[in-house]
Protein backbone atom coordinates (compact mmCIF):
# COMPACT_ATOMS: atom_id res chain seq x y z
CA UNK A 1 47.04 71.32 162.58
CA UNK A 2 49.06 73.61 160.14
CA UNK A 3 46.96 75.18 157.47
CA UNK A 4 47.09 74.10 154.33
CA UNK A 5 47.67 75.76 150.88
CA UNK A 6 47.30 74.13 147.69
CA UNK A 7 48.02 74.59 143.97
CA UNK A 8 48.48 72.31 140.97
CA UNK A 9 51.70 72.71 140.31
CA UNK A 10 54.65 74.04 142.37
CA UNK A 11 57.85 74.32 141.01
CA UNK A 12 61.01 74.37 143.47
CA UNK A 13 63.90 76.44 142.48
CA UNK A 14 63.80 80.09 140.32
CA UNK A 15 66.67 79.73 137.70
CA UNK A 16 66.86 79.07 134.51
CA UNK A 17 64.71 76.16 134.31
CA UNK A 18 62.28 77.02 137.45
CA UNK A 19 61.59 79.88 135.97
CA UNK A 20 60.99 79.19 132.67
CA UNK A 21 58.70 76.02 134.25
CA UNK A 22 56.76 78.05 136.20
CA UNK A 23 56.01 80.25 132.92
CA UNK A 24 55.06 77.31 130.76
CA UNK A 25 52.51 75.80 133.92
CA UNK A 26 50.40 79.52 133.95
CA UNK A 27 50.30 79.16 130.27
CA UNK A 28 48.40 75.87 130.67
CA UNK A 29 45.55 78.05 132.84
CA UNK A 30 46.98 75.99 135.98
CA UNK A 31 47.78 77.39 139.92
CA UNK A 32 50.89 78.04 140.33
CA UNK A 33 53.35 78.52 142.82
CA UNK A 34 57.52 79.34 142.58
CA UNK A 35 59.71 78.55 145.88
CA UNK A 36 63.04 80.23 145.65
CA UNK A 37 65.63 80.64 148.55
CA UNK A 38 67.70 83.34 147.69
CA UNK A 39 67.42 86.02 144.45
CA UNK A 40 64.79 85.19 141.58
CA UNK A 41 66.62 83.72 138.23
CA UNK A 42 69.24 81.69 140.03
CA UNK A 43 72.78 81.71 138.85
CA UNK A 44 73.15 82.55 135.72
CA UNK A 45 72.13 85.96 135.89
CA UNK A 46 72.86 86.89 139.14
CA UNK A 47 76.33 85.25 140.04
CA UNK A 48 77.31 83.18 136.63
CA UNK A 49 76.85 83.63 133.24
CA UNK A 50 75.91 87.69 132.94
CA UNK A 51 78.81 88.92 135.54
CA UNK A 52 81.29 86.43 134.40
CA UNK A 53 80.66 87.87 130.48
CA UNK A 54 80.64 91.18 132.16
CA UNK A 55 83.91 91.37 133.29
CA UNK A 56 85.25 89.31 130.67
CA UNK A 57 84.35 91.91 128.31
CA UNK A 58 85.98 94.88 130.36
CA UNK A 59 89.16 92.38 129.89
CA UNK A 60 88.87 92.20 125.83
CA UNK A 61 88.60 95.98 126.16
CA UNK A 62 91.59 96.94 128.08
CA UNK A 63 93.45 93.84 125.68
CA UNK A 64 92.46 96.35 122.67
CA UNK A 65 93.53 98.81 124.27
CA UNK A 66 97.32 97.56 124.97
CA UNK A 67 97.03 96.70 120.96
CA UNK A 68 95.80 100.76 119.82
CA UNK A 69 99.30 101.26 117.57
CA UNK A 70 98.47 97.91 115.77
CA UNK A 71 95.37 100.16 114.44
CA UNK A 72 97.80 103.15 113.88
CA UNK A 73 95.72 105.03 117.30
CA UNK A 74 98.13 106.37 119.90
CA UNK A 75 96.99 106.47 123.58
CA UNK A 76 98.09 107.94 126.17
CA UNK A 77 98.38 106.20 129.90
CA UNK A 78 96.13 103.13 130.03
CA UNK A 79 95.26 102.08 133.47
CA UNK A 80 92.17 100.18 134.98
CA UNK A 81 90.55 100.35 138.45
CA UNK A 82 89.98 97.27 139.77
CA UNK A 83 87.04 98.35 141.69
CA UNK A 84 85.52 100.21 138.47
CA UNK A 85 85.59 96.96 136.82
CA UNK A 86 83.51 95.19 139.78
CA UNK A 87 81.35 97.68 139.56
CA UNK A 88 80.32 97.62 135.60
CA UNK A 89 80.10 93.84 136.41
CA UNK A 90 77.25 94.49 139.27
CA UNK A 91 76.12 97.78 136.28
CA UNK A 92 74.96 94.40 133.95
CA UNK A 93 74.07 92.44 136.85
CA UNK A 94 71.09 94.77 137.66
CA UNK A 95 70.31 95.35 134.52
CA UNK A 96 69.16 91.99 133.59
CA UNK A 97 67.37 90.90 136.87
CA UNK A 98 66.20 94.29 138.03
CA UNK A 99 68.13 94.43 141.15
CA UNK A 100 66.80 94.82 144.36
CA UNK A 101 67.00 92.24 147.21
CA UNK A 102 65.17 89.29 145.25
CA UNK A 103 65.38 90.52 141.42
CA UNK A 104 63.00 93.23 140.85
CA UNK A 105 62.48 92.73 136.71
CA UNK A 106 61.17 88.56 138.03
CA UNK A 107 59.11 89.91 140.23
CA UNK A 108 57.22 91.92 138.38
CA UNK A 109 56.98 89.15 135.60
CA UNK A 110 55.46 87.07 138.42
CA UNK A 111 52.89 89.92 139.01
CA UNK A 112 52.02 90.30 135.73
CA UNK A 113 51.33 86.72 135.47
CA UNK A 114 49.10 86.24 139.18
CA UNK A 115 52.08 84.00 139.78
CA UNK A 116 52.07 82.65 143.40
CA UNK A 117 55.55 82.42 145.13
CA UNK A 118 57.13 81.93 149.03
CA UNK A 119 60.67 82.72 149.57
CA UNK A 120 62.98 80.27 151.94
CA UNK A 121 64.09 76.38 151.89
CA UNK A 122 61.27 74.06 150.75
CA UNK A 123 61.36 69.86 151.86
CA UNK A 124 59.44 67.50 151.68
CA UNK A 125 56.71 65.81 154.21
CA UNK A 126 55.08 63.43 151.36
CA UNK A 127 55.09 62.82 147.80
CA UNK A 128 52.71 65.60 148.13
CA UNK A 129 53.22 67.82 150.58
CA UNK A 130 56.37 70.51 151.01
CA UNK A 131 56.30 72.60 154.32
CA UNK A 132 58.80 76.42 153.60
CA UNK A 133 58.81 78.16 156.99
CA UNK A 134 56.15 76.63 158.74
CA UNK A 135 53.55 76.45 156.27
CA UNK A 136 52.59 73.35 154.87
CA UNK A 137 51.94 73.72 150.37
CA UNK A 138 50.18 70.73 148.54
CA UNK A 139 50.20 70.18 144.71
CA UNK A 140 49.63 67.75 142.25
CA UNK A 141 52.44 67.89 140.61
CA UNK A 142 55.95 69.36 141.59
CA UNK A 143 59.08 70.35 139.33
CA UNK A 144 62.38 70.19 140.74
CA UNK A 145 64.70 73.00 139.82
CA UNK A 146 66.93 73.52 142.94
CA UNK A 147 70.17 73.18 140.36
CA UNK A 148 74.08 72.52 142.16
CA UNK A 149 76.10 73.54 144.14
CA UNK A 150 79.98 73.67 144.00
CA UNK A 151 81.86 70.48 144.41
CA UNK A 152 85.12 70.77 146.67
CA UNK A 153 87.65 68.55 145.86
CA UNK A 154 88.99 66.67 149.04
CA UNK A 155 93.04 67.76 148.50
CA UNK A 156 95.18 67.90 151.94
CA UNK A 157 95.02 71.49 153.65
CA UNK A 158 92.83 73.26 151.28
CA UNK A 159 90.22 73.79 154.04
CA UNK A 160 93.32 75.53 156.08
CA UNK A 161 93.50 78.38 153.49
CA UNK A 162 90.94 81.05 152.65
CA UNK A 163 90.50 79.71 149.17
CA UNK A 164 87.84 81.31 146.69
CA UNK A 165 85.00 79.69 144.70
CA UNK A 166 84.36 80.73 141.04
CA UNK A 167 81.73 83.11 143.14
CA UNK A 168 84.23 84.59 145.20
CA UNK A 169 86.84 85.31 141.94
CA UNK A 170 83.88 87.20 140.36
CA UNK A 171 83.07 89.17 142.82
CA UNK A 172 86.49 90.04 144.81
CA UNK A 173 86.83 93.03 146.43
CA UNK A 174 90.75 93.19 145.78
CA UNK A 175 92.72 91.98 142.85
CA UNK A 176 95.02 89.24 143.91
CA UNK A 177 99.04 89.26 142.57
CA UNK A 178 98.87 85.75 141.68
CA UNK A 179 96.39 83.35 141.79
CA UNK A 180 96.09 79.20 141.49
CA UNK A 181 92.87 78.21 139.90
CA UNK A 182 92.13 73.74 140.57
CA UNK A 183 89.68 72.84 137.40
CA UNK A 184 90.87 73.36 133.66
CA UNK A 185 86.95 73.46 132.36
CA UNK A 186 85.21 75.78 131.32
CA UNK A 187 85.00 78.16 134.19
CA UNK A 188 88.73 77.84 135.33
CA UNK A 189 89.63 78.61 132.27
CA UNK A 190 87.58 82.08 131.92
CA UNK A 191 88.34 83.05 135.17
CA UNK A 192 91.91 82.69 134.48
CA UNK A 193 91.68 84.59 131.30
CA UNK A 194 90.23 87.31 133.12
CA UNK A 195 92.76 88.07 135.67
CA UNK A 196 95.41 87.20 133.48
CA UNK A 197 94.09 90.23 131.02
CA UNK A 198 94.69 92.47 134.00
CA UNK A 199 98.35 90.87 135.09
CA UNK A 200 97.61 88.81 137.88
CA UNK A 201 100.00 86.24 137.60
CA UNK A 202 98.08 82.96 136.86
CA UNK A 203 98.72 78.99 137.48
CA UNK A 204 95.81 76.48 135.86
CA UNK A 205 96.19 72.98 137.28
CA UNK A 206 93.89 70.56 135.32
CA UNK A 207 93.93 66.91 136.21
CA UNK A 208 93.35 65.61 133.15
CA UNK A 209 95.50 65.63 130.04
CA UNK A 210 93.86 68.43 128.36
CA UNK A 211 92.07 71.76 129.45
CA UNK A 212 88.17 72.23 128.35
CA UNK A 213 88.85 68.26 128.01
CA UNK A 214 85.26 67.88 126.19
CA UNK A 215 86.15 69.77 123.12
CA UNK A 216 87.89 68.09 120.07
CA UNK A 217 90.89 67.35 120.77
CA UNK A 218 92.99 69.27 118.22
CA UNK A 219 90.64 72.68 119.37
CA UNK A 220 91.29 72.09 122.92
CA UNK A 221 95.40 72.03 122.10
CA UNK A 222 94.75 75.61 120.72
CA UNK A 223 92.91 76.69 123.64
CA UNK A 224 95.60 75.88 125.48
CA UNK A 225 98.38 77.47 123.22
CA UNK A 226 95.96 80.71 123.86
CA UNK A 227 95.84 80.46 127.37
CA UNK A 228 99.55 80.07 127.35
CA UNK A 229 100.28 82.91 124.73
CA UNK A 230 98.62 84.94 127.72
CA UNK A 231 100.99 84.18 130.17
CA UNK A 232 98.99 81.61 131.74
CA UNK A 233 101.18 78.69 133.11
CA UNK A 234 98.92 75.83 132.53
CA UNK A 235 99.79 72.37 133.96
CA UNK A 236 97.82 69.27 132.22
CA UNK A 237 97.63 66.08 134.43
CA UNK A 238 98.31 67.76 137.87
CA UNK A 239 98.43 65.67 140.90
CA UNK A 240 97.95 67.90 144.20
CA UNK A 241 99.68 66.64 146.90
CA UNK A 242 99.15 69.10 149.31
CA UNK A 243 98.29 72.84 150.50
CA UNK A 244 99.94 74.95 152.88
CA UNK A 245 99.59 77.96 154.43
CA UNK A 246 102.69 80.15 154.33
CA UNK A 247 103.23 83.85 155.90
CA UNK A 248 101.71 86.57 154.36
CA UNK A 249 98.53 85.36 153.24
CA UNK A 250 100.70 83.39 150.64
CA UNK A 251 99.47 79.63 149.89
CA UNK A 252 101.65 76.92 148.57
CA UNK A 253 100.56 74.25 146.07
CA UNK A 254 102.89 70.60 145.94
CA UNK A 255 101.94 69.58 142.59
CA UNK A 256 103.13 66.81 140.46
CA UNK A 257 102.68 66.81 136.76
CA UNK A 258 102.00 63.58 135.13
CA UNK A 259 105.61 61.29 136.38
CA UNK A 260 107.58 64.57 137.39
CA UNK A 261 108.39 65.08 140.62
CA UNK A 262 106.92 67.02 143.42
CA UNK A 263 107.01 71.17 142.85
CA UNK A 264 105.58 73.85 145.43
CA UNK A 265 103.86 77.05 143.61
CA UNK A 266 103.83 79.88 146.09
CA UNK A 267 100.49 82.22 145.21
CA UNK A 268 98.61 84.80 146.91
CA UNK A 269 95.14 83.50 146.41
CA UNK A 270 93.43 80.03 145.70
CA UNK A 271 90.30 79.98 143.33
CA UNK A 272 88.57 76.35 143.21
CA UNK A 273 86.34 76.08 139.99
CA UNK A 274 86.15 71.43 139.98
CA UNK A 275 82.89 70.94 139.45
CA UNK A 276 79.41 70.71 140.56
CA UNK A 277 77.32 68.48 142.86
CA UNK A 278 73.21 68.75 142.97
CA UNK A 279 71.57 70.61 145.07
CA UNK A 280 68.90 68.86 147.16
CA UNK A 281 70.41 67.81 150.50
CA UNK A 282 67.75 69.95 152.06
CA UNK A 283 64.55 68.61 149.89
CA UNK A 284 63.92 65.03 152.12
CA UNK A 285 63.56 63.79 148.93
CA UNK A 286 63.80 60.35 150.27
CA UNK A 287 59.89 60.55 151.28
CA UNK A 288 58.83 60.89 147.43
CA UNK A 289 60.43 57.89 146.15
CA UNK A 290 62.56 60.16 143.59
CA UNK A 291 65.28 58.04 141.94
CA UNK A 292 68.54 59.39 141.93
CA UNK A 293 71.56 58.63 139.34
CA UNK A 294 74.58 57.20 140.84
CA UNK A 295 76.09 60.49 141.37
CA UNK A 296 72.95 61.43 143.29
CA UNK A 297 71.55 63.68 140.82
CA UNK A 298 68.09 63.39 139.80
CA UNK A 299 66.94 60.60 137.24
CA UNK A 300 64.38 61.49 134.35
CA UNK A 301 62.90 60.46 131.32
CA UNK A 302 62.82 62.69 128.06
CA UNK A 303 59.68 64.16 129.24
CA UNK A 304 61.49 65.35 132.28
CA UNK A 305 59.33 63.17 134.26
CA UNK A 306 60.94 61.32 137.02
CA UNK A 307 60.30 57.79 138.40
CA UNK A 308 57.42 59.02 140.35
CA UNK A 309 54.28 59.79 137.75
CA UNK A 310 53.40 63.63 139.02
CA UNK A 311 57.05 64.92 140.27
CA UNK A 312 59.65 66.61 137.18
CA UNK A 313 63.01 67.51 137.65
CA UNK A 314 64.67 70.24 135.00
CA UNK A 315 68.06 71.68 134.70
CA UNK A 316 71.15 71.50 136.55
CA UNK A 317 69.83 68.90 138.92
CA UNK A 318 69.03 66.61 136.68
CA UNK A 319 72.60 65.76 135.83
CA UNK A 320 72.85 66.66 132.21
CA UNK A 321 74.32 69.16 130.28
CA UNK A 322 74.83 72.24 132.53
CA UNK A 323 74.08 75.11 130.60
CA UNK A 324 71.77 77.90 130.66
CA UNK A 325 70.01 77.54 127.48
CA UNK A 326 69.61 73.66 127.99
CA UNK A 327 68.28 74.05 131.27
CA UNK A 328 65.71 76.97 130.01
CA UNK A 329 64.72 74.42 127.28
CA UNK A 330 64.06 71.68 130.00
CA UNK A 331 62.02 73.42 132.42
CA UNK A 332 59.87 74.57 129.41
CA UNK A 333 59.02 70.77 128.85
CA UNK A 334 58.95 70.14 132.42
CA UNK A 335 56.58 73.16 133.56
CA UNK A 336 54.42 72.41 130.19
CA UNK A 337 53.82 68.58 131.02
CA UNK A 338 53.36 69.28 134.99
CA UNK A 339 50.40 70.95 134.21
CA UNK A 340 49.29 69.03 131.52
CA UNK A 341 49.00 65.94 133.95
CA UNK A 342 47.14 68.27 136.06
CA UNK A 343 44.28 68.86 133.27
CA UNK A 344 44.58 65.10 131.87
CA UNK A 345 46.22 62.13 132.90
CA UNK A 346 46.51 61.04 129.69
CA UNK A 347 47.64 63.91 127.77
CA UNK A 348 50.57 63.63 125.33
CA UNK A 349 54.32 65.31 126.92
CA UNK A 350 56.57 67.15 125.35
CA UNK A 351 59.82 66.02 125.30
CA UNK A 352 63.09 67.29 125.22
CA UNK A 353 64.97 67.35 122.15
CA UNK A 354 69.13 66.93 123.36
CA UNK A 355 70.75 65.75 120.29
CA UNK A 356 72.13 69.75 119.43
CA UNK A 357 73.15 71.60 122.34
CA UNK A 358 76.17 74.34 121.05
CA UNK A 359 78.27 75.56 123.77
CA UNK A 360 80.80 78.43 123.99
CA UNK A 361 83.33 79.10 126.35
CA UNK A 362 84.74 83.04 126.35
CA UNK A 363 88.88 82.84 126.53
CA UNK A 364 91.22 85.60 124.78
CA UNK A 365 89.39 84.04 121.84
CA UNK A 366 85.94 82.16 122.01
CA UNK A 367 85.27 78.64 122.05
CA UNK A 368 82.59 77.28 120.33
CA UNK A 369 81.13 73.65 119.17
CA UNK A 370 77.77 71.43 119.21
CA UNK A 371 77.55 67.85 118.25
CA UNK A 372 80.24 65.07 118.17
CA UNK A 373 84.22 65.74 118.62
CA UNK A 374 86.35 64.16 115.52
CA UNK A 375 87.42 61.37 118.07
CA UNK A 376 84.26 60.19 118.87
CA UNK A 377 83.00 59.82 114.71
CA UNK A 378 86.38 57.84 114.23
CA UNK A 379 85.61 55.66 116.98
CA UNK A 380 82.12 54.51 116.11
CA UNK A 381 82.64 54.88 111.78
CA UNK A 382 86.21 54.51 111.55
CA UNK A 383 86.62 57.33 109.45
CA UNK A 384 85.38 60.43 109.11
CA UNK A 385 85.15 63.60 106.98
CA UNK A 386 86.86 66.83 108.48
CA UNK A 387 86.56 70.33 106.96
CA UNK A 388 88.99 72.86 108.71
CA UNK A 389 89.72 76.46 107.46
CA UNK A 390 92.26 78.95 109.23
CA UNK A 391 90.54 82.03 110.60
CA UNK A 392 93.35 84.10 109.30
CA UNK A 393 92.50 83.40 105.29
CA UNK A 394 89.40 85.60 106.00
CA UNK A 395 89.37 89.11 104.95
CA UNK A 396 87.00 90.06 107.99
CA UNK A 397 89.95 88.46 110.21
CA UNK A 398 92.49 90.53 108.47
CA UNK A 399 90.40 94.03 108.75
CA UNK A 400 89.35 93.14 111.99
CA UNK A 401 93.18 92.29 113.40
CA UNK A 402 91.67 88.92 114.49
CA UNK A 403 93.40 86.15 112.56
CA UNK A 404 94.03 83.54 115.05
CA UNK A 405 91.88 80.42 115.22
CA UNK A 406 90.14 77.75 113.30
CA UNK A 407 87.25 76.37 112.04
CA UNK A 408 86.59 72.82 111.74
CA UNK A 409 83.45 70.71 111.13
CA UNK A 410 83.06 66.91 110.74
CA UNK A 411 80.62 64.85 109.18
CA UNK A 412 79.49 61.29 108.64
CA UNK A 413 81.77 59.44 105.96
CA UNK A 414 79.55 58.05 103.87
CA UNK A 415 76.54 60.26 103.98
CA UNK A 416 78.44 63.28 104.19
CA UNK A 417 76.15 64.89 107.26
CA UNK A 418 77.07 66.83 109.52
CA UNK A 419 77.64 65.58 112.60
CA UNK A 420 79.91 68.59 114.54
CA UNK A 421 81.46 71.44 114.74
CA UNK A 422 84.20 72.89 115.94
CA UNK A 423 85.20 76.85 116.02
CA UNK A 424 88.13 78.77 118.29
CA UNK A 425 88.17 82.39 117.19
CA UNK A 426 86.66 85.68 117.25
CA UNK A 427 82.54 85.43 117.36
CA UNK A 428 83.24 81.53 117.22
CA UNK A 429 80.04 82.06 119.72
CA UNK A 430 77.57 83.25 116.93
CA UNK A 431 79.47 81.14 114.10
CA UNK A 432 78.10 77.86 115.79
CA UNK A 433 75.02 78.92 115.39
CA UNK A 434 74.93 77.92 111.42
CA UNK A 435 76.34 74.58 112.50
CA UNK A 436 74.20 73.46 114.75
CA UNK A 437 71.00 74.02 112.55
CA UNK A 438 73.04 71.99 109.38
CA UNK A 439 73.77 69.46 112.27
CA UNK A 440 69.59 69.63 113.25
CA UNK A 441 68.71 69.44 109.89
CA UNK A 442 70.77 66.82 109.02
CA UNK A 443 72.66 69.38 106.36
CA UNK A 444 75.50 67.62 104.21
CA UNK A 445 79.09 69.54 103.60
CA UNK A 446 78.03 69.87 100.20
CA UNK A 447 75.04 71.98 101.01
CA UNK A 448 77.06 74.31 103.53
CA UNK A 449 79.82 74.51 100.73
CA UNK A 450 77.10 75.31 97.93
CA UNK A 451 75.68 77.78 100.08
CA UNK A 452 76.57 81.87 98.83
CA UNK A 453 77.78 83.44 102.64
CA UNK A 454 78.52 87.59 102.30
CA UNK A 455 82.03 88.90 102.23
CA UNK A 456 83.21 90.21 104.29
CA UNK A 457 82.29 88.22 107.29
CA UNK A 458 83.85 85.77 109.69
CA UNK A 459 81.05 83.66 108.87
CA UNK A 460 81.92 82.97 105.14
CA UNK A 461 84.79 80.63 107.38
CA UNK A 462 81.88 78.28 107.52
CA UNK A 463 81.30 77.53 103.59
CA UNK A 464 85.40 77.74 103.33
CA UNK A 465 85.40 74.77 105.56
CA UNK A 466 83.02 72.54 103.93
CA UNK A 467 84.27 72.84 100.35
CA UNK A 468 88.22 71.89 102.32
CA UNK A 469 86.50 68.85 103.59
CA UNK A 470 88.38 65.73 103.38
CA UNK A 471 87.92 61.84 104.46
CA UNK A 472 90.96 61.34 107.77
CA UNK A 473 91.16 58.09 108.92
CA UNK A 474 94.06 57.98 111.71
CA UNK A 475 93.17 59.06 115.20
């Protein structure tokens, strides 16, 4: 018979919300152990969020760069290694998980805290029971943080070609002349912007009829136009027939857009960036009873509890919004309540609060918005009020040779609250931040418009937008 470990809580999966979970369990005075297959911190900081930033920065610089004489500063020969670049990208990399083979900086957090943890695949035996190579690990209560993994879309011949995930684009070896990236969200669209910034010739193929199709509608048009201005050929409503592979390491797209007919798009290399699917394949989570969603992520309850009484699920895999900051917010409540069930049965969970969540996607210029789109407050009030102001009527725009880009925020009709908003511009990512506490504090136009912001600042945008605000009625 296998020993036997056991601990009260065991959480399954290191990122974002594992490892904010397994935090929030020690600080409850409970055992605790952390099972993690590959580098402490998951994703985000090791293959995601902080390299993806990274090299998106190096792009914004060597943009500025190309515009010196717009600031009266001459220059001589500007030039980037493409290597260099890579490397400043791996620079921030280590720098926020410690580097080493499993994340030194985590580790010694874990140390610091007596926290418990086994590297490898977990699954489980019983509702109770997980066995990670060979040894068997009990606990009374589990949290699920094992997150997704990429989704590949079934198109004709893709599998033929050498194509590239998002993973791959970030951390290529070679710069490719032209690239086709499948998936206008989010992450097509920054790794497009990327190698775009650094002339790599660039097709976007988004099936829907709009890129980053969850924004507002009218901010998701400029995104485009932005992507465009870039060089960018996007196509909206693509239809891929087919891949092939063609001499020379080329690849050829047939794509039809919307009722046009059939075109082939010769390209060097294919970057596939459509979406996510959980990760638990591997977990036997069939023997704990854990209810699934019907796109087989895992089902829970505010609390972050699932179906079964003593097993939480935070994070990616739980099928809601996938972002960093949500899913750090999640495995809080989950890792808190785990071990609260441990010490009482009966004690009172947290929950987790989803109604603001801002988001911000990082193009030329940065996309930014929390709450609900115009199109959705139309649809359930009919009307609604709408407060836009143009980034370039700010004097911080105009010093700053940034004047592209809008603001706009939207608000209940009749109680004038705001409900959303909805930035494209420079620092649009630390603009939102104003909005989204007016929209958790259930802040009127009138107050944001009343409110004295400094000048000079992009941020004074915000009050210019609420005073503009107006009732629009026509979708």
């Amino acid at each position: 018979m296998k020993k036997m470990t056991s601990f009260d809580v065991i959480v399954i999966g290191s990122g974002s919300a594992g490892f904010s979970a397994v935090q929030a369990a020690h600080a409850q005075g409970v055992s605790v152990c952390l099972i993690e297959k590959d580098r402490l911190g998951g994703e985000c900081p090791n293959k995601a969020c902080i390299p993806s930033k990274a090299l998106l920065r190096a792009a914004k610089f060597y943009r500025t760069l190309n515009r010196a004489r717009d600031f009266g500063v001459e220059l001589g020969g500007k030039s980037f290694q493409f290597k260099k670049i890579m490397q400043y990208r791996q620079t921030a990399v280590d720098t926020i998980t410690g580097g080493g083979d499993r994340g030194d900086r985590y580790i010694d957090i874990l140390n610091q805290l007596d926290i418990h943890r086994r590297f490898g695949e977990a699954f489980f035996l019983d509702p109770h029971t997980i066995e990670i190579n060979g040894e068997h690990l009990y606990a009374k209560t589990f949290v699920i943080a094992t997150g997704t993994v990429d989704f590949i879309p079934p198109i004709v011949g893709l599998e033929d070609v050498r194509f590239w995930t998002w993973r791959e684009a970030l951390e290529a070896k070679r710069q490719p002349k032209s690239l086709a990236i499948i998936g206008g969200g989010p992450v097509g669209c920054e790794v497009a912007t990327f190698y775009a910034s650094f002339d790599t010739r660039v097709l976007l193929l988004q099936t829907s009829p709009m890129v980053l199709e969850r924004e507002d509608r009218e901010i998701s048009l400029l995104a485009q136009d932005v992507l465009e201005q870039m060089g960018i050929e996007v196509v909206v409503n693509a239809h891929i027939e087919k891949i092939v592979h063609a001499r020379g390491g080329v690849a050829g797209l047939s794509v039809i857009a919307g009722d046009s007919v059939s075109q082939m798009h010769a390209v060097e290399q294919i970057v596939v960036t459509t979406g996510k699917r959980p990760n638990i394949e591997s977990l036997q989570l069939a023997l704990t009873g854990v209810q699934l969603d019907k796109k087989g992520y895992v089902k829970t309850k505010k609390d972050q509890r699932t179906n079964r009484v003593h097993i939480f699920a935070a994070g990616d895999v739980d099928g809601g919004l996938q972002f960093t900051h949500t899913a750090h917010q999640e495995g809080w409540v989950a890792g808190s309540n785990a071990a609260l069930f441990v010490k009482s049965k009966k004690a009172k969970a947290f929950q987790t609060d989803h109604r603001v969540i801002p988001r911000v996607t990082f193009l030329a210029l940065e996309v930014a918005s929390v709450g609900m789109t115009q199109q959705e407050i139309q649809k359930r009030y009919g009307k609604v009020l709408v407060g836009r102001y143009s980034i370039a009527s700010l004097g911080r725009a105009v010093t700053d040779s940034a004047t592209q880009g809008m603001i706009k925020l939207v608000a209940h009709p009749q109680t004038r609250k705001l409900l959303g908003a909805h930035i494209i511009g420079e620092r649009a990512g630390e603009m939102i931040h104003e909005a989204a506490l007016a929209v958790y504090l259930n802040t009127t136009m009138d107050k944001l418009a009343k409110m004295i912001h400094a000048f000079p600042t992009f941020s004074e945008g915000i009050k210019a937008a609420a005073s503009a605000a107006r009732i629009e009625s026509s979708l």
